[in-house]
C-alpha atoms as a PDB file:
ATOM      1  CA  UNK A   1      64.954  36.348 113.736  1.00  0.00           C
ATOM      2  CA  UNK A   2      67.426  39.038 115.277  1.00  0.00           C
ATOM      3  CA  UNK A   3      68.502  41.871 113.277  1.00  0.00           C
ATOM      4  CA  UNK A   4      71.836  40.543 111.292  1.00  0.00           C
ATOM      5  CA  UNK A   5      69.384  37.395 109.942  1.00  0.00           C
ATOM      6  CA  UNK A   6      68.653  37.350 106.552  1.00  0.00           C
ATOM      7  CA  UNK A   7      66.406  35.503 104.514  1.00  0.00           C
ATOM      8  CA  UNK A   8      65.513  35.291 100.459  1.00  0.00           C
ATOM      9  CA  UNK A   9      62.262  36.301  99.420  1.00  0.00           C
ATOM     10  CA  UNK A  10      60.835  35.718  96.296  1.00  0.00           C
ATOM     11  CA  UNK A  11      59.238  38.838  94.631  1.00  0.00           C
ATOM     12  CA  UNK A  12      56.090  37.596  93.316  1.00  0.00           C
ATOM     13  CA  UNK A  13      52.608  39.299  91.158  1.00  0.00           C
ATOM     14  CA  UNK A  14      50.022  40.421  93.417  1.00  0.00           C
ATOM     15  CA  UNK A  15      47.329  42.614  91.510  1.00  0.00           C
ATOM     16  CA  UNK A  16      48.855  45.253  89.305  1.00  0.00           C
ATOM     17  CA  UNK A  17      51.992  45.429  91.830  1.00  0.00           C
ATOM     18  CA  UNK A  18      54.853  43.098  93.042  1.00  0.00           C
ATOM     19  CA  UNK A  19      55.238  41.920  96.803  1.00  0.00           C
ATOM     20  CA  UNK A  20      56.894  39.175  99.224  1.00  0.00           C
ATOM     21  CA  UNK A  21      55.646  37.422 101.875  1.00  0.00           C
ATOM     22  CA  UNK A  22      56.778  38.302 105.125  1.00  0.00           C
ATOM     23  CA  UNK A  23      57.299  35.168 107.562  1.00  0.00           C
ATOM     24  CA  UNK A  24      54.436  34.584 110.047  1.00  0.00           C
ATOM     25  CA  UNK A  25      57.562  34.584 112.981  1.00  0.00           C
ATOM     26  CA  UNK A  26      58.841  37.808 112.055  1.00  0.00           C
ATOM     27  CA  UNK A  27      55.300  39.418 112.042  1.00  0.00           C
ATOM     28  CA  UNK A  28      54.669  38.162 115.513  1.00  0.00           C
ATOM     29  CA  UNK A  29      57.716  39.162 117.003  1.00  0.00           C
ATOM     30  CA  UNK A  30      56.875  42.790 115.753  1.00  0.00           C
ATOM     31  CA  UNK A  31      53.219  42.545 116.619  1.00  0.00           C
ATOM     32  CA  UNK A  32      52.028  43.106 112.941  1.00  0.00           C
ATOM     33  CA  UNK A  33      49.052  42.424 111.944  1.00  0.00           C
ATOM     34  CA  UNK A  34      46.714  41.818 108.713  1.00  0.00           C
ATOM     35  CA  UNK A  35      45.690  45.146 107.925  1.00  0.00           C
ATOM     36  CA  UNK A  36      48.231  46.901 109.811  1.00  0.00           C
ATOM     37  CA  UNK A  37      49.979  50.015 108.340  1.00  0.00           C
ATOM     38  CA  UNK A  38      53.792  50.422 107.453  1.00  0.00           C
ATOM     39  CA  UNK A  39      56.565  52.828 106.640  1.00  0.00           C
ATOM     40  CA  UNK A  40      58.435  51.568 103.443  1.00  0.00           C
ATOM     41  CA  UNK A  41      61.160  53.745 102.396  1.00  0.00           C
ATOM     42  CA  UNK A  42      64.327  53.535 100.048  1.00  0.00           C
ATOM     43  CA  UNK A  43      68.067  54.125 100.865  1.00  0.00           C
ATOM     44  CA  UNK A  44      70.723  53.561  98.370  1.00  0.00           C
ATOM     45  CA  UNK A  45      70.058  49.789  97.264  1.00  0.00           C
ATOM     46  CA  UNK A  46      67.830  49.000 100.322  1.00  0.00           C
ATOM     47  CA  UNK A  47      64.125  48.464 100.552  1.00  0.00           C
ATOM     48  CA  UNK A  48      63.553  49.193 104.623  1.00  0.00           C
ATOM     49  CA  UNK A  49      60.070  48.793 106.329  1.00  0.00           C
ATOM     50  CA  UNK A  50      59.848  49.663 109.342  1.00  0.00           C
ATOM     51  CA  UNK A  51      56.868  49.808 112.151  1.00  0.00           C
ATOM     52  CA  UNK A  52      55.528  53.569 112.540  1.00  0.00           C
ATOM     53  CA  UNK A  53      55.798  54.853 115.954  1.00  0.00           C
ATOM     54  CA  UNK A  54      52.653  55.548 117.464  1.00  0.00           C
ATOM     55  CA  UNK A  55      51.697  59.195 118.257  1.00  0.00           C
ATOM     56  CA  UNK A  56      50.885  59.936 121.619  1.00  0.00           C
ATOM     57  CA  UNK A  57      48.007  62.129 121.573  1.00  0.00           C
ATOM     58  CA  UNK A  58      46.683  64.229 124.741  1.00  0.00           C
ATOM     59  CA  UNK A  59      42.637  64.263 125.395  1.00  0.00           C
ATOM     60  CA  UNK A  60      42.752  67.894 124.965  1.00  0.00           C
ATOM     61  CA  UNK A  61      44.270  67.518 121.375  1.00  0.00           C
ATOM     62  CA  UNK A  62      41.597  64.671 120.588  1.00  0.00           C
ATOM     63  CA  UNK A  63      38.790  67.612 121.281  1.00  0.00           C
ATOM     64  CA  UNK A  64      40.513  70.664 119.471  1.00  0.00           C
ATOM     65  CA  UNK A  65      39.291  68.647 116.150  1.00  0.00           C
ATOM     66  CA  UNK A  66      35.837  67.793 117.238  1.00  0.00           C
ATOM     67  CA  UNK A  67      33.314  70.006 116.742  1.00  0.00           C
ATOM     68  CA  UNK A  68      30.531  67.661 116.835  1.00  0.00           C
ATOM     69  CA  UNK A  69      27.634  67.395 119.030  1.00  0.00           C
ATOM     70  CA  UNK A  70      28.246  68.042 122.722  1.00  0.00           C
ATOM     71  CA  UNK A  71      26.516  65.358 124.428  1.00  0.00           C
ATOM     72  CA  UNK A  72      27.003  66.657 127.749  1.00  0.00           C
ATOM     73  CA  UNK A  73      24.226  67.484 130.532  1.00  0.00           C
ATOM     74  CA  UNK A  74      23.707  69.193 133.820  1.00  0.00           C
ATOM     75  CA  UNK A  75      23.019  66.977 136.637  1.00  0.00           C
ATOM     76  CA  UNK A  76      22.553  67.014 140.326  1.00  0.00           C
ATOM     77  CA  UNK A  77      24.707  65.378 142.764  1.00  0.00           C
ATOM     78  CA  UNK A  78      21.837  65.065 145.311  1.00  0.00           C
ATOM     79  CA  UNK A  79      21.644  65.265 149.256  1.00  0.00           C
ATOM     80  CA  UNK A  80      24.344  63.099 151.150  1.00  0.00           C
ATOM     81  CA  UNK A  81      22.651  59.802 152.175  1.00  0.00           C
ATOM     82  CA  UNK A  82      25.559  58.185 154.310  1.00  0.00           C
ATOM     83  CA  UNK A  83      28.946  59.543 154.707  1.00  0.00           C
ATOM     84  CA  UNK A  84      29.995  60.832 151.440  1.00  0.00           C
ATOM     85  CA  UNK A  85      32.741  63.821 151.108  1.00  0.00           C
ATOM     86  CA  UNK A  86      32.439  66.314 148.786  1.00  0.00           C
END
């Protein structure tokens, strides 16, 4: 399905809430998958949902927030044995 497609959908109970089914096609083309999150959001008379974009975080960012144990250890690069650079 390109963009200007549309297809019905059936509102149906699920739970305590309401939902649709969205076609296995349309889920592949966008890579969704069970389980996966989603932005829903309302303009005017439109229900949009839309695939969040992914932020790109740096390896020094990942550490700022970990203050767990540090795991590292001092170790000893040993004598050259063949014709190593260092």
């Amino acid at each position: 399905m390109e963009g200007d497609d549309i297809m019905e959908a059936r509102i149906q109970k699920w739970g305590n809430s309401d939902g649709i089914r969205i076609p296995s096609n349309i889920l592949k083309s966008l890579n969704i998958k069970t389980n996966d999150i989603l932005n829903i959001e309302q303009k005017d008379d439109k229900i949009i949902i839309s695939v969040p974009k992914k932020k790109k975080i740096s390896l020094e960012d990942r550490f700022k927030e970990y203050h767990g144990k540090n795991l590292a250890k001092e170790f000893s690069w040993d004598e050259n044995i063949g014709r190593e650079i260092w």
